[in-house]
C-alpha atoms as a PDB file:
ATOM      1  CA  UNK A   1       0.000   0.000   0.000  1.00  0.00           C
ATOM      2  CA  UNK A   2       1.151   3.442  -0.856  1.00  0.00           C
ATOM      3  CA  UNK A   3       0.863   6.081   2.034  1.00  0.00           C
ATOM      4  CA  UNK A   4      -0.280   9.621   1.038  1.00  0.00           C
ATOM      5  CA  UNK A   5       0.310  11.742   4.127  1.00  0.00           C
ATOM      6  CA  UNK A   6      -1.582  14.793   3.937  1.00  0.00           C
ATOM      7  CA  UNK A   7      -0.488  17.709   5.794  1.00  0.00           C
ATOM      8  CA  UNK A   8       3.118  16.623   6.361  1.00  0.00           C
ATOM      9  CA  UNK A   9       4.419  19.466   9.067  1.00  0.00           C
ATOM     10  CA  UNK A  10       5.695  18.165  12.514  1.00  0.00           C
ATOM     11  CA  UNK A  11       3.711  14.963  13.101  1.00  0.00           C
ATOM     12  CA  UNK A  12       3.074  14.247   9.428  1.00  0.00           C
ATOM     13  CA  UNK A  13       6.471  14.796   8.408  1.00  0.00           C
ATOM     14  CA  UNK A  14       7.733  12.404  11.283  1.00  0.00           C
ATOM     15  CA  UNK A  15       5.055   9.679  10.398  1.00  0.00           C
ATOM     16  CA  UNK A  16       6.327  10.147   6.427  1.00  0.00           C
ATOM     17  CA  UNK A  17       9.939   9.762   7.105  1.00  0.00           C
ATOM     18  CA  UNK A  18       9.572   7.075   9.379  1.00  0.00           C
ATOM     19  CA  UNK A  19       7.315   5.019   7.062  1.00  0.00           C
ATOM     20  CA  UNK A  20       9.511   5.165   4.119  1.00  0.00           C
ATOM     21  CA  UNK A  21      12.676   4.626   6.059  1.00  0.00           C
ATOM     22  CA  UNK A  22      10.742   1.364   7.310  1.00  0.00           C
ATOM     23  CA  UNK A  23      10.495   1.016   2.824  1.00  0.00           C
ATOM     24  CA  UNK A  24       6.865   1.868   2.464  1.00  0.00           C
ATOM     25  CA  UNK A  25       6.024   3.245  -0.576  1.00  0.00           C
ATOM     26  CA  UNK A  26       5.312   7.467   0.621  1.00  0.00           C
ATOM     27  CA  UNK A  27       3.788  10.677  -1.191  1.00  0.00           C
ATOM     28  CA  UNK A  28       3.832  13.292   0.706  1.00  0.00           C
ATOM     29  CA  UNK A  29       1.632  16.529   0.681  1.00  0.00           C
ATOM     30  CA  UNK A  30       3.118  20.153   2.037  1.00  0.00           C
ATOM     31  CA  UNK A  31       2.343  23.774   1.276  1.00  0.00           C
ATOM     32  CA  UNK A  32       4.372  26.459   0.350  1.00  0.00           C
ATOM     33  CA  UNK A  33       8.354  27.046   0.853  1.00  0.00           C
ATOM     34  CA  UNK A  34       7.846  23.532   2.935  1.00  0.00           C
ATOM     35  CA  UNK A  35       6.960  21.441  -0.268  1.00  0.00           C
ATOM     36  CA  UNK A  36       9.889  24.058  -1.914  1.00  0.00           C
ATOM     37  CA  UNK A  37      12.248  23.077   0.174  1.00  0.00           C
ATOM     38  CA  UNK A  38      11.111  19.004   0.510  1.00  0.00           C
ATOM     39  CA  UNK A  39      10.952  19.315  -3.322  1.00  0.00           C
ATOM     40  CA  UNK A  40      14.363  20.897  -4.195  1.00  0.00           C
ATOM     41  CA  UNK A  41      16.215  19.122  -1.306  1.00  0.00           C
ATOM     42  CA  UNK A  42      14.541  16.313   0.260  1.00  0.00           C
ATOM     43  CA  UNK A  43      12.806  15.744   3.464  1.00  0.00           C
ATOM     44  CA  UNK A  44      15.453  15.909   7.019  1.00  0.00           C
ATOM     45  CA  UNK A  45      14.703  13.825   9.777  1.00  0.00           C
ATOM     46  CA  UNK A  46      16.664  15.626  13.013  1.00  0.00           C
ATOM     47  CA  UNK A  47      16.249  12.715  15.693  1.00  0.00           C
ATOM     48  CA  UNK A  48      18.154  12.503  19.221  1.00  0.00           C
ATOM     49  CA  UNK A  49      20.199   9.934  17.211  1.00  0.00           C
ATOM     50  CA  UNK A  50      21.115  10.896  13.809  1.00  0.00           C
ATOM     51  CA  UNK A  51      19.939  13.640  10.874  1.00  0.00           C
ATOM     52  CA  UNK A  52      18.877  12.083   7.347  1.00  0.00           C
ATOM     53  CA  UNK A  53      17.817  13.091   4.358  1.00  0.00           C
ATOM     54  CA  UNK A  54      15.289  11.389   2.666  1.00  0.00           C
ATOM     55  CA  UNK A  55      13.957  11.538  -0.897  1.00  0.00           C
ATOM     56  CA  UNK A  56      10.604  11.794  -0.581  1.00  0.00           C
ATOM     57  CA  UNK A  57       8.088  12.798  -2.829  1.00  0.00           C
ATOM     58  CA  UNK A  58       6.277  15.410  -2.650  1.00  0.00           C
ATOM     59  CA  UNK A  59       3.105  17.208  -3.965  1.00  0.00           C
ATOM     60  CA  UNK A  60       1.905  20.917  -3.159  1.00  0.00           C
ATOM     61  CA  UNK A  61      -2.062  19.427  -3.147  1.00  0.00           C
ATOM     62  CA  UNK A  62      -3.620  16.436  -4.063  1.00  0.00           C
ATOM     63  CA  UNK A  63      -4.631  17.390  -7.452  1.00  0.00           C
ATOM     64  CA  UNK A  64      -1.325  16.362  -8.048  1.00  0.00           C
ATOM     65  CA  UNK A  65      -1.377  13.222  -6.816  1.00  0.00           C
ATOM     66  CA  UNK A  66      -2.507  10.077  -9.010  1.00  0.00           C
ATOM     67  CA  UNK A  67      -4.600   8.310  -6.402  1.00  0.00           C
ATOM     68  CA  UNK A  68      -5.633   4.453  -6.750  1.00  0.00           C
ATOM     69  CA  UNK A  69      -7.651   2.103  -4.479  1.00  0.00           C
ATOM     70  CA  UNK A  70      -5.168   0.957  -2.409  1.00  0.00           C
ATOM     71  CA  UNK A  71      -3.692   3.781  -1.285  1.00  0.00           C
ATOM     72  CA  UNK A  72      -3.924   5.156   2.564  1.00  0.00           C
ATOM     73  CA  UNK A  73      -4.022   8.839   3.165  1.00  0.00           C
ATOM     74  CA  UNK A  74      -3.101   9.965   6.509  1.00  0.00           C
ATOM     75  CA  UNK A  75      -4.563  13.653   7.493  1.00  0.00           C
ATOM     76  CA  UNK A  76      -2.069  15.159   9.735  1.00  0.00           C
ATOM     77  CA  UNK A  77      -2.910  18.814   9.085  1.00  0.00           C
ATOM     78  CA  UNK A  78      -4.628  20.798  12.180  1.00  0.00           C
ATOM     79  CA  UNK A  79      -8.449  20.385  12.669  1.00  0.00           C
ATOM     80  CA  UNK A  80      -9.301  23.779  11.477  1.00  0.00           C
ATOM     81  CA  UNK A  81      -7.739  23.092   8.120  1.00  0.00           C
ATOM     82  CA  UNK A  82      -9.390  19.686   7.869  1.00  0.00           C
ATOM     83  CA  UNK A  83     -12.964  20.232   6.119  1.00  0.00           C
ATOM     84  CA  UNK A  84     -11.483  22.417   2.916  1.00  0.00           C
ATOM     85  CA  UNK A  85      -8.419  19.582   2.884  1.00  0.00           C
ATOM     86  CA  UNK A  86     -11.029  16.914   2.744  1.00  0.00           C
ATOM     87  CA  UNK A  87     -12.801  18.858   0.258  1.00  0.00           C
ATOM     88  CA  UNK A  88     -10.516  18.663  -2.287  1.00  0.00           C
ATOM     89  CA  UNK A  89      -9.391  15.340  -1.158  1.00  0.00           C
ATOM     90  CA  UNK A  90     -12.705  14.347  -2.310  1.00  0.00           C
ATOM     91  CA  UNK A  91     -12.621  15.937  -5.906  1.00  0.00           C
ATOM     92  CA  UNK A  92      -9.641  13.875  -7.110  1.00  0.00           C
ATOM     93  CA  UNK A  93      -9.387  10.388  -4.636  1.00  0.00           C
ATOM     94  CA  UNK A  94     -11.564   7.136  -5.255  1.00  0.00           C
ATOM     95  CA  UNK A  95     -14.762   7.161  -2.800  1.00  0.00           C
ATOM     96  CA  UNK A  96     -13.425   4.048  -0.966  1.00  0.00           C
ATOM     97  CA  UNK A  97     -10.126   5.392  -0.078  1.00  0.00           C
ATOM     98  CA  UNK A  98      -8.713   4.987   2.991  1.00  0.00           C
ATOM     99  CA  UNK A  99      -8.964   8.086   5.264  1.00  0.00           C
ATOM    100  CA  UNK A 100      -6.484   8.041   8.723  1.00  0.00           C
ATOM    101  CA  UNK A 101      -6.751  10.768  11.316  1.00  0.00           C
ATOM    102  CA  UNK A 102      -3.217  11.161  13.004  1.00  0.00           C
ATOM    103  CA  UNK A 103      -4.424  14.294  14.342  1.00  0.00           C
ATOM    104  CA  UNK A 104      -5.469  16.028  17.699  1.00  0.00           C
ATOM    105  CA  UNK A 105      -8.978  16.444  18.671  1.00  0.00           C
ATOM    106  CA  UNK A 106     -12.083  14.254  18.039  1.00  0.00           C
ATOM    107  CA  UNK A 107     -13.570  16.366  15.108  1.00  0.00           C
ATOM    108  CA  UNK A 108     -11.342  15.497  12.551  1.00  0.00           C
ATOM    109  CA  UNK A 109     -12.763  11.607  11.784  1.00  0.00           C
ATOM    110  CA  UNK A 110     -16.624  12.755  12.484  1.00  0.00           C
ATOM    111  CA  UNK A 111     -15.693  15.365   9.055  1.00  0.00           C
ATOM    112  CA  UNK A 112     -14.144  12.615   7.116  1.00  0.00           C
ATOM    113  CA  UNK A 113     -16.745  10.122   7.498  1.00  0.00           C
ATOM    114  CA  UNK A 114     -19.004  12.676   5.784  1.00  0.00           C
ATOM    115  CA  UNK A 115     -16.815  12.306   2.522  1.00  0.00           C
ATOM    116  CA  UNK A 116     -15.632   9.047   2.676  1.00  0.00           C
ATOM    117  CA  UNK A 117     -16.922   5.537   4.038  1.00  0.00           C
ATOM    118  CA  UNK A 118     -13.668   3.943   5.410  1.00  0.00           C
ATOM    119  CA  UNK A 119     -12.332   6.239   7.823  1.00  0.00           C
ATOM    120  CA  UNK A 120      -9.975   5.431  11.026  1.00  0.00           C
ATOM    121  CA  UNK A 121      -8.396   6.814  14.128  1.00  0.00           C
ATOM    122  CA  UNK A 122      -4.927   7.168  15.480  1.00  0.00           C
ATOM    123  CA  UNK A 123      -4.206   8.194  18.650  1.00  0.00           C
ATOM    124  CA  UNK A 124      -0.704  10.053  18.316  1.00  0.00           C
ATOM    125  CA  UNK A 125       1.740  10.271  20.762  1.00  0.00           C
ATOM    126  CA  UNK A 126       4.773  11.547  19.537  1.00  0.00           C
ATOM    127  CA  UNK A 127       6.890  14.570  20.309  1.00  0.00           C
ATOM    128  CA  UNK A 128       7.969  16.803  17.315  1.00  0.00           C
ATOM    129  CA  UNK A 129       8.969  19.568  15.611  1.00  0.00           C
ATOM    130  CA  UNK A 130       8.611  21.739  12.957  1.00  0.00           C
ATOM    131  CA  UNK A 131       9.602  24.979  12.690  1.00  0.00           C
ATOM    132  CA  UNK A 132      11.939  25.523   9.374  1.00  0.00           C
ATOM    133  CA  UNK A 133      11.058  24.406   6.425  1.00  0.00           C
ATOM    134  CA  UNK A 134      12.017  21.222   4.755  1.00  0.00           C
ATOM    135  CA  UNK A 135      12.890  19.989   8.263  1.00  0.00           C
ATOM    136  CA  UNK A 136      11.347  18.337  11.050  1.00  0.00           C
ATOM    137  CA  UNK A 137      12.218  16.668  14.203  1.00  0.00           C
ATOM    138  CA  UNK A 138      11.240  13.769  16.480  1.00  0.00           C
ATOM    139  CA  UNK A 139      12.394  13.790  19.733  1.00  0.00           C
ATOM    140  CA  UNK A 140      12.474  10.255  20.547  1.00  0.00           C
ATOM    141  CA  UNK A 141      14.303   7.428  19.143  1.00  0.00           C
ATOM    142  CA  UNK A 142      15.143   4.440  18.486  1.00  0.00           C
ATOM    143  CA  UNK A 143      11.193   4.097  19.378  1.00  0.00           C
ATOM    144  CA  UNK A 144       9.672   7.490  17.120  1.00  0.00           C
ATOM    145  CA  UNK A 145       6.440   7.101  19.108  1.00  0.00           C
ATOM    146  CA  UNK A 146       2.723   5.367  19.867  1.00  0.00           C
ATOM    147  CA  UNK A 147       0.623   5.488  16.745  1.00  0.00           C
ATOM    148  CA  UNK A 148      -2.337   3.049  18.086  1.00  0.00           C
ATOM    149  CA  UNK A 149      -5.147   2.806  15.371  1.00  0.00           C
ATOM    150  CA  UNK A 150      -8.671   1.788  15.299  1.00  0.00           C
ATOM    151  CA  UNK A 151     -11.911   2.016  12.979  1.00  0.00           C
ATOM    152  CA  UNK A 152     -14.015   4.521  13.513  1.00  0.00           C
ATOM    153  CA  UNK A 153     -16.104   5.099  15.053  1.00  0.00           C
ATOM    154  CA  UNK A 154     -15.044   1.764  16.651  1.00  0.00           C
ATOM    155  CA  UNK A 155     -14.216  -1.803  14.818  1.00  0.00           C
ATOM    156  CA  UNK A 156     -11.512  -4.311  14.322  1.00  0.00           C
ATOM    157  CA  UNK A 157     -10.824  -4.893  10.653  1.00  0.00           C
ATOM    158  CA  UNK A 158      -8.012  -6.283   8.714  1.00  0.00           C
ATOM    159  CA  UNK A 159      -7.323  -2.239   7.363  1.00  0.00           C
ATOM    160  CA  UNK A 160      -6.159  -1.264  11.304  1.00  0.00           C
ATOM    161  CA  UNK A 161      -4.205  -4.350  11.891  1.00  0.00           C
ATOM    162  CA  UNK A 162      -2.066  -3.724   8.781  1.00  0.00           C
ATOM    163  CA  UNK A 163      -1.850  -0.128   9.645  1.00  0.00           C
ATOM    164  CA  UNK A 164      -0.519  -1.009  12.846  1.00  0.00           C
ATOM    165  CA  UNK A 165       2.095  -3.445  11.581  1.00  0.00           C
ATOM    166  CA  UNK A 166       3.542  -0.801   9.068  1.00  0.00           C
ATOM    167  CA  UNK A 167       3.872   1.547  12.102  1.00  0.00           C
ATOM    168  CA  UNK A 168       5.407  -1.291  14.239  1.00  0.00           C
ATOM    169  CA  UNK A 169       7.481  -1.677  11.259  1.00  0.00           C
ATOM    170  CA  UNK A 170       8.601   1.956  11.032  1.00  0.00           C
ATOM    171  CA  UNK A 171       9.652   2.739  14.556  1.00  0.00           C
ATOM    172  CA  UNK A 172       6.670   3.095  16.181  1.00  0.00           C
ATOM    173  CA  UNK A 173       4.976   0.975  18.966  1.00  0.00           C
ATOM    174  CA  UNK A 174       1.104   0.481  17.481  1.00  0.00           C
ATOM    175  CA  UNK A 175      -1.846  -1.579  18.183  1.00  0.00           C
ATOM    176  CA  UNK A 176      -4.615  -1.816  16.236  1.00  0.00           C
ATOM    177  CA  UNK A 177      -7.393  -1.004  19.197  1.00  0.00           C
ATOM    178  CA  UNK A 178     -11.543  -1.366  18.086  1.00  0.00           C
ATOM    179  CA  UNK A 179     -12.678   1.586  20.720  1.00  0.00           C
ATOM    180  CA  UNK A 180      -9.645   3.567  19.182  1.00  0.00           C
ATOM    181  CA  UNK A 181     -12.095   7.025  20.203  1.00  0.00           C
ATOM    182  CA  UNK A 182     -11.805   6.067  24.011  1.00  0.00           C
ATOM    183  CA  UNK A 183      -8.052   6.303  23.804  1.00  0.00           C
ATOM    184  CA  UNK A 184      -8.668   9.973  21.564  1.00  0.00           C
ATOM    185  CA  UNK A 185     -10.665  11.246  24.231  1.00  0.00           C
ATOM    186  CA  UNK A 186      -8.033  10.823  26.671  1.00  0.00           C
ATOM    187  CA  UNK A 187      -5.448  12.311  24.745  1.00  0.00           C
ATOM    188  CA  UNK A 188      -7.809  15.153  24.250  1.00  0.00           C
ATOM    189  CA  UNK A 189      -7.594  15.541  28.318  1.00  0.00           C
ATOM    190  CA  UNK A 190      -3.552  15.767  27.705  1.00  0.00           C
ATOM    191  CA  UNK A 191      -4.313  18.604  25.155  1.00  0.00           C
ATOM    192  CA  UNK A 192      -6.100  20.788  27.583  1.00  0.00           C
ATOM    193  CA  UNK A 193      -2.613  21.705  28.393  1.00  0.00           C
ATOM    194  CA  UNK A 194      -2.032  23.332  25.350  1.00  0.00           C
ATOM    195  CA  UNK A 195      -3.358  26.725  25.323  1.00  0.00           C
ATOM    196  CA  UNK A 196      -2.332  27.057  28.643  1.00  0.00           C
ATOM    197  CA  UNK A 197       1.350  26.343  27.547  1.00  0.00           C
ATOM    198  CA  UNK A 198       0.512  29.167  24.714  1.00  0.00           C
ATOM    199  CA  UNK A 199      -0.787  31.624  27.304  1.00  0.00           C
ATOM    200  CA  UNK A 200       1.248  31.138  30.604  1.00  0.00           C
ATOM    201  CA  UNK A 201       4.235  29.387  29.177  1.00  0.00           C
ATOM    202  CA  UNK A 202       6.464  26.772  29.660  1.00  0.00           C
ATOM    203  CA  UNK A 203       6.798  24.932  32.845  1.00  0.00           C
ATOM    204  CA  UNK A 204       5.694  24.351  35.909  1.00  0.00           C
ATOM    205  CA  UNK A 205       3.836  27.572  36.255  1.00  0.00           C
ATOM    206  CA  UNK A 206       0.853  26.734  34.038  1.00  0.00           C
ATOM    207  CA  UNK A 207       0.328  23.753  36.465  1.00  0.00           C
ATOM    208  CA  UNK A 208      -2.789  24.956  38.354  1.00  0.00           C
ATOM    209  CA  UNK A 209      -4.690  26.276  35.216  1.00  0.00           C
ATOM    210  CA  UNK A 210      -4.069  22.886  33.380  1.00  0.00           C
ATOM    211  CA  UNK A 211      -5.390  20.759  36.817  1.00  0.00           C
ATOM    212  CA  UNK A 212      -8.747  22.824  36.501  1.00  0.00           C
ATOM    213  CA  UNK A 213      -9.167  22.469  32.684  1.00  0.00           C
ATOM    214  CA  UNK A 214      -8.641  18.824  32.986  1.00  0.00           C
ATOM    215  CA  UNK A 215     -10.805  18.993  35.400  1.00  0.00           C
ATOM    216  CA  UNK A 216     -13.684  20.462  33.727  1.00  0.00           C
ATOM    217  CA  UNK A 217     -12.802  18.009  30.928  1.00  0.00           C
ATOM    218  CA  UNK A 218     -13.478  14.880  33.096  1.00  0.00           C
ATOM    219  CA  UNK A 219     -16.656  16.197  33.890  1.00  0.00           C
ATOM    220  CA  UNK A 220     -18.008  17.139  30.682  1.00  0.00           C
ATOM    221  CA  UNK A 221     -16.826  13.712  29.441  1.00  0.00           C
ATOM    222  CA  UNK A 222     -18.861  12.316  32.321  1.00  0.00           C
ATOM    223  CA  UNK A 223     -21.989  14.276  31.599  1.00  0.00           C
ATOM    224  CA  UNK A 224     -21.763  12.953  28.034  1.00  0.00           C
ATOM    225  CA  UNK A 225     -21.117   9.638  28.639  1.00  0.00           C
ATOM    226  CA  UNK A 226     -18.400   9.207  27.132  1.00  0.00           C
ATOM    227  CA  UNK A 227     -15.172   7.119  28.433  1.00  0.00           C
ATOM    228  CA  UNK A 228     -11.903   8.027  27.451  1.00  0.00           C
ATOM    229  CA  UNK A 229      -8.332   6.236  28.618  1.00  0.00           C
ATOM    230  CA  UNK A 230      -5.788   7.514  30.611  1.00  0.00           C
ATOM    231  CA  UNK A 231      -3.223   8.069  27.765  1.00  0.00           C
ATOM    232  CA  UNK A 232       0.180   8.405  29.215  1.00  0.00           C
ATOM    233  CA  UNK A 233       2.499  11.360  27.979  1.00  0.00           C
ATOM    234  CA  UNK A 234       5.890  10.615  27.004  1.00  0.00           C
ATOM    235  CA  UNK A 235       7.684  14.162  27.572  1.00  0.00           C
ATOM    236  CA  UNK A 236       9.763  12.101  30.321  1.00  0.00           C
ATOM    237  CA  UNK A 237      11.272   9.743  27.027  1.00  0.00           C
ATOM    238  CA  UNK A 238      12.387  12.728  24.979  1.00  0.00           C
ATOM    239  CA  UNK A 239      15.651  13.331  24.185  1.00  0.00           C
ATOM    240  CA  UNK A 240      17.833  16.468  22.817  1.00  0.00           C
ATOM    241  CA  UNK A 241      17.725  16.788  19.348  1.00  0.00           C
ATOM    242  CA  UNK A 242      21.340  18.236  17.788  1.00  0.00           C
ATOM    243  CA  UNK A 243      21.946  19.638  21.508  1.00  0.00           C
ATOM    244  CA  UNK A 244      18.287  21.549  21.192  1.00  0.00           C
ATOM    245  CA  UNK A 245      15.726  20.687  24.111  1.00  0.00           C
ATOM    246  CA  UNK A 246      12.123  20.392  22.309  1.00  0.00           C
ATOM    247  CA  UNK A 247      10.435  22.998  23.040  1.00  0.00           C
ATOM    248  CA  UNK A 248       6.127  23.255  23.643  1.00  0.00           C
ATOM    249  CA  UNK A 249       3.616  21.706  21.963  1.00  0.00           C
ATOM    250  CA  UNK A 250       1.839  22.118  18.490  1.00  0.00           C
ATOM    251  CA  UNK A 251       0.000  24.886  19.681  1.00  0.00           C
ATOM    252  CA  UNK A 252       3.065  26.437  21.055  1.00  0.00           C
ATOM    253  CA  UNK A 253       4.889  25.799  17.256  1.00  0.00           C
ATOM    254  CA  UNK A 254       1.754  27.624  15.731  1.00  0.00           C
ATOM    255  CA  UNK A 255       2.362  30.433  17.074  1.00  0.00           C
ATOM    256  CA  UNK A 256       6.265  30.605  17.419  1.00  0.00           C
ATOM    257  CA  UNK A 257       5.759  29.957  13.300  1.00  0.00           C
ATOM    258  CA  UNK A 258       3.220  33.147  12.980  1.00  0.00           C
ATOM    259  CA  UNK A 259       0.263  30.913  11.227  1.00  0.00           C
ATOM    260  CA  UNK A 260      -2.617  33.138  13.011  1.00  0.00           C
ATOM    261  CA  UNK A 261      -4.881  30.044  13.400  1.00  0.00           C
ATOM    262  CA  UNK A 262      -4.592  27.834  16.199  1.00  0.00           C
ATOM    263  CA  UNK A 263      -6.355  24.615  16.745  1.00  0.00           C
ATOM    264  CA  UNK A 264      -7.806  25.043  20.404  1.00  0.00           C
ATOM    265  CA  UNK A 265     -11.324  25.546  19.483  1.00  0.00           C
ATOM    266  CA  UNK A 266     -10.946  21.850  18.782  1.00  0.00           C
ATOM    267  CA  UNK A 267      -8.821  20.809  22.223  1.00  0.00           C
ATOM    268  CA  UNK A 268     -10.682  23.645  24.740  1.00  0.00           C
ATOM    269  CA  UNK A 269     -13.451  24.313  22.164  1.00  0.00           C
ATOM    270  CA  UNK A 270     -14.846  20.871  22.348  1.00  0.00           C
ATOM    271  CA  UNK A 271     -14.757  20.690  26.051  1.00  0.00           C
ATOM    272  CA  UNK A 272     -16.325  23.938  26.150  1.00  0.00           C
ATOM    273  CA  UNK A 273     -19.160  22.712  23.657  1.00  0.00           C
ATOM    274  CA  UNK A 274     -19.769  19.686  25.560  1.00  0.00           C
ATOM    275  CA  UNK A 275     -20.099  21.682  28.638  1.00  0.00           C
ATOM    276  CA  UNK A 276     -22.930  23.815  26.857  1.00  0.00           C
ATOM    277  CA  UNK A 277     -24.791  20.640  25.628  1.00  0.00           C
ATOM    278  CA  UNK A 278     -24.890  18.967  29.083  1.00  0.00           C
ATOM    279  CA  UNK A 279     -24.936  21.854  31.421  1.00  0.00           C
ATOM    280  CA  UNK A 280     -21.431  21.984  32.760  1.00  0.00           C
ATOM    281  CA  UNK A 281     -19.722  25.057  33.675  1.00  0.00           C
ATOM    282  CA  UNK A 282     -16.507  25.227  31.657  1.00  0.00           C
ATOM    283  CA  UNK A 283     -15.160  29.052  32.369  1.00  0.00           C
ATOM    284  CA  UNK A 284     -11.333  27.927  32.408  1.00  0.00           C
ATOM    285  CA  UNK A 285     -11.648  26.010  28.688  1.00  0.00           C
ATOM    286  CA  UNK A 286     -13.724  28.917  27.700  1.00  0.00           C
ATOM    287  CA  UNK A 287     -10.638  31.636  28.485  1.00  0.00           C
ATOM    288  CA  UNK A 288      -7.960  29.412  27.291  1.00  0.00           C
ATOM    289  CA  UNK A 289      -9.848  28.842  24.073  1.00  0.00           C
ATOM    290  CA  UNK A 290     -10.566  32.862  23.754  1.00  0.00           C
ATOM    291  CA  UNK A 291      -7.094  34.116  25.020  1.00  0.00           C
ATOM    292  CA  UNK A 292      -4.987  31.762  22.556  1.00  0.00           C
ATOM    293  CA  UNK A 293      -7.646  32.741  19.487  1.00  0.00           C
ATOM    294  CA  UNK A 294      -6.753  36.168  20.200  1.00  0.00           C
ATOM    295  CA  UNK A 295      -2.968  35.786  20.437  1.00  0.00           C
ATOM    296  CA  UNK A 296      -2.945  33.850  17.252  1.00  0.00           C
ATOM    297  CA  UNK A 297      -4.934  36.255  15.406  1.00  0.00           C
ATOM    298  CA  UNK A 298      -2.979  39.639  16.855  1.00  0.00           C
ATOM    299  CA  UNK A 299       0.403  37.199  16.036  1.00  0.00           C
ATOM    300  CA  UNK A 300       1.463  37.603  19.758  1.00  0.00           C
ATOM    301  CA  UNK A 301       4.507  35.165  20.749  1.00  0.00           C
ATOM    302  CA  UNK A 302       3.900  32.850  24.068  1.00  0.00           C
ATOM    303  CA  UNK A 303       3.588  33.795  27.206  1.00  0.00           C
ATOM    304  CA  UNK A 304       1.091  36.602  27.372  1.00  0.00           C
ATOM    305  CA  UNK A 305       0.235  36.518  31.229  1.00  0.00           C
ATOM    306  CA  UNK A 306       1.326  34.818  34.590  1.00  0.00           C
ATOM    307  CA  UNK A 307      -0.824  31.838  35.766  1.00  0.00           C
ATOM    308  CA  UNK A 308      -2.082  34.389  38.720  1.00  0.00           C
ATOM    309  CA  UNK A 309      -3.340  36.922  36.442  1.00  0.00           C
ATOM    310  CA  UNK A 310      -5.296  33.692  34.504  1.00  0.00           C
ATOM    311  CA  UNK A 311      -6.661  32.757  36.909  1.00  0.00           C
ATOM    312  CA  UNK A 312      -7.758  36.248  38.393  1.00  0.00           C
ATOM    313  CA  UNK A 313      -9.879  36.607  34.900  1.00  0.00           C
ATOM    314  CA  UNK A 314     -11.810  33.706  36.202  1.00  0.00           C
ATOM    315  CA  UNK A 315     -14.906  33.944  38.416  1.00  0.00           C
ATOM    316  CA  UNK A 316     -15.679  31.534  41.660  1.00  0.00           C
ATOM    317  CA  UNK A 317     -16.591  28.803  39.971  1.00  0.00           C
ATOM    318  CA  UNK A 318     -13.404  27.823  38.385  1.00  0.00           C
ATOM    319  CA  UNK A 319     -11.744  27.553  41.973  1.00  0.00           C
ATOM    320  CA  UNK A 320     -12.444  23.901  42.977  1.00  0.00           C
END
């Protein structure tokens, strides 16, 4: 099977070069002086262990891209550039493609499945980097990270257990898991963190603020219904990359690279949405999701307040 990896910036790039270092058969899809510099020069991998080049090719959309049946595309682009990606996704691919979230959130498969009838999840956990173009960088190795996969909205099939064995085969630890959404949701609780990490900073500082927003998570998930596994993060497994400590998260990246969109009306947002459909008071979502819009839009860098003046925005009933 050929892998088309859609969006291939930190975590796309990553999954790309580890796949066709593992000798799967890659195409990958990157905008602007990122597919110029991938095009002219190739693809580097920056890992604790060793820099590579790879020779990977590359398209600017996927109008350029001769799809067939058998080929996988993996959407690793942020949620709020998903639906016009899957749009023209849809104008060129087969109707029974394969369609793989790697991506944050919980939105991102519910869109696909719209367009396209064989859609799955991967729950990502894997530090990395992107901030020049034509490079990226994971920050662990040998292992590059856990890419577990399921069906969605939940199933076992033969597609997830082959995706997981070309992970497993590529560097990555991956099971092929039939309630792959349970494992999403917890990762979204992880996320939480990343607006505050945007606002307050790194470090310990942001501590407080990302206890209540979890918080208010595990409620709303509650009041929905919905379970969601513990998913454990692997910041303690990273490593220096070229002498460079990794720095924050995707969120953090967005704005360090100036894009002016963010993704945490999809990490905050959907607590904060939940929270309005079941009746539970999210006020600490609801400012990290409005504060890091409005940094991303004004292209402000990190670190706009202290975690005391955060918290002195909120009212009583964030204090628990």
């Amino acid at each position: 099977m050929r892998f088309v990896v859609y969006g291939a910036g930190a975590i796309g790039g990553v999954i790309g070069a580890h796949l066709f270092r593992g000798g799967h058969d890659v195409t990958l899809i990157a905008r602007g002086a990122h597919h110029d510099a991938i095009r002219e020069h190739g693809l580097r991998l920056d890992t604790p262990d060793e820099s590579v080049t790879l020779p990977i090719p590359v398209a600017a959309r996927p109008a350029e891209v001769e799809f067939g049946d058998g080929d996988i595309v993996i959407l690793a682009m942020k949620t709020q550039d998903t639906a016009p990606a899957l749009a023209e996704l849809s104008a060129v691919a087969p109707p029974g493609i394969v369609v793989v979230s790697a991506q944050n959130g919980v939105e991102n498969e519910r869109l696909a499945l719209r367009l396209f009838p064989e859609v799955y999840g991967v729950c990502v956990v894997l530090p990395a980097t992107f901030l020049e173009p034509g490079v990226v960088e994971a920050s662990m190795a040998p292992v590059g990270g856990l890419l577990d996969v399921g069906r969605y909205p939940r199933g076992d099939d033969d597609t997830a257990r082959a995706l997981a064995a070309a992970f497993r085969e590529s560097r990555f630890e991956a099971e092929a898991r039939p309630d792959i959404m349970r494992y999403k949701y917890g990762k979204l609780l992880n996320n939480l963190s990343n607006a505050a990490q945007v606002i307050i900073g790194l470090g310990e500082q942001s501590r407080e603020v990302v206890r209540l927003a979890r918080e208010e998570g595990v409620e709303c998930l509650r009041a929905a219904g919905i379970e969601a596994e513990h998913v454990e993060p692997v910041l303690a497994q990273t490593r220096p990359v070229q002498g460079r400590e990794r720095g924050g998260g995707s969120s953090f990246q967005s704005l360090q690279r100036g894009t002016g969109t963010i993704e945490t009306d999809y990490l905050n947002g959907e607590i904060v949405l939940l929270g309005r459909r079941y009746g539970v008071p999210t006020p600490v979502n609801e400012l990290l999701r409005s504060v890091a819009n409005r940094m991303a839009r004004e292209g402000l860098p990190p670190g706009l307040m202290t975690a005391e003046e955060f918290l002195g925005r909120l009212d009583g009933r964030a204090r628990r």
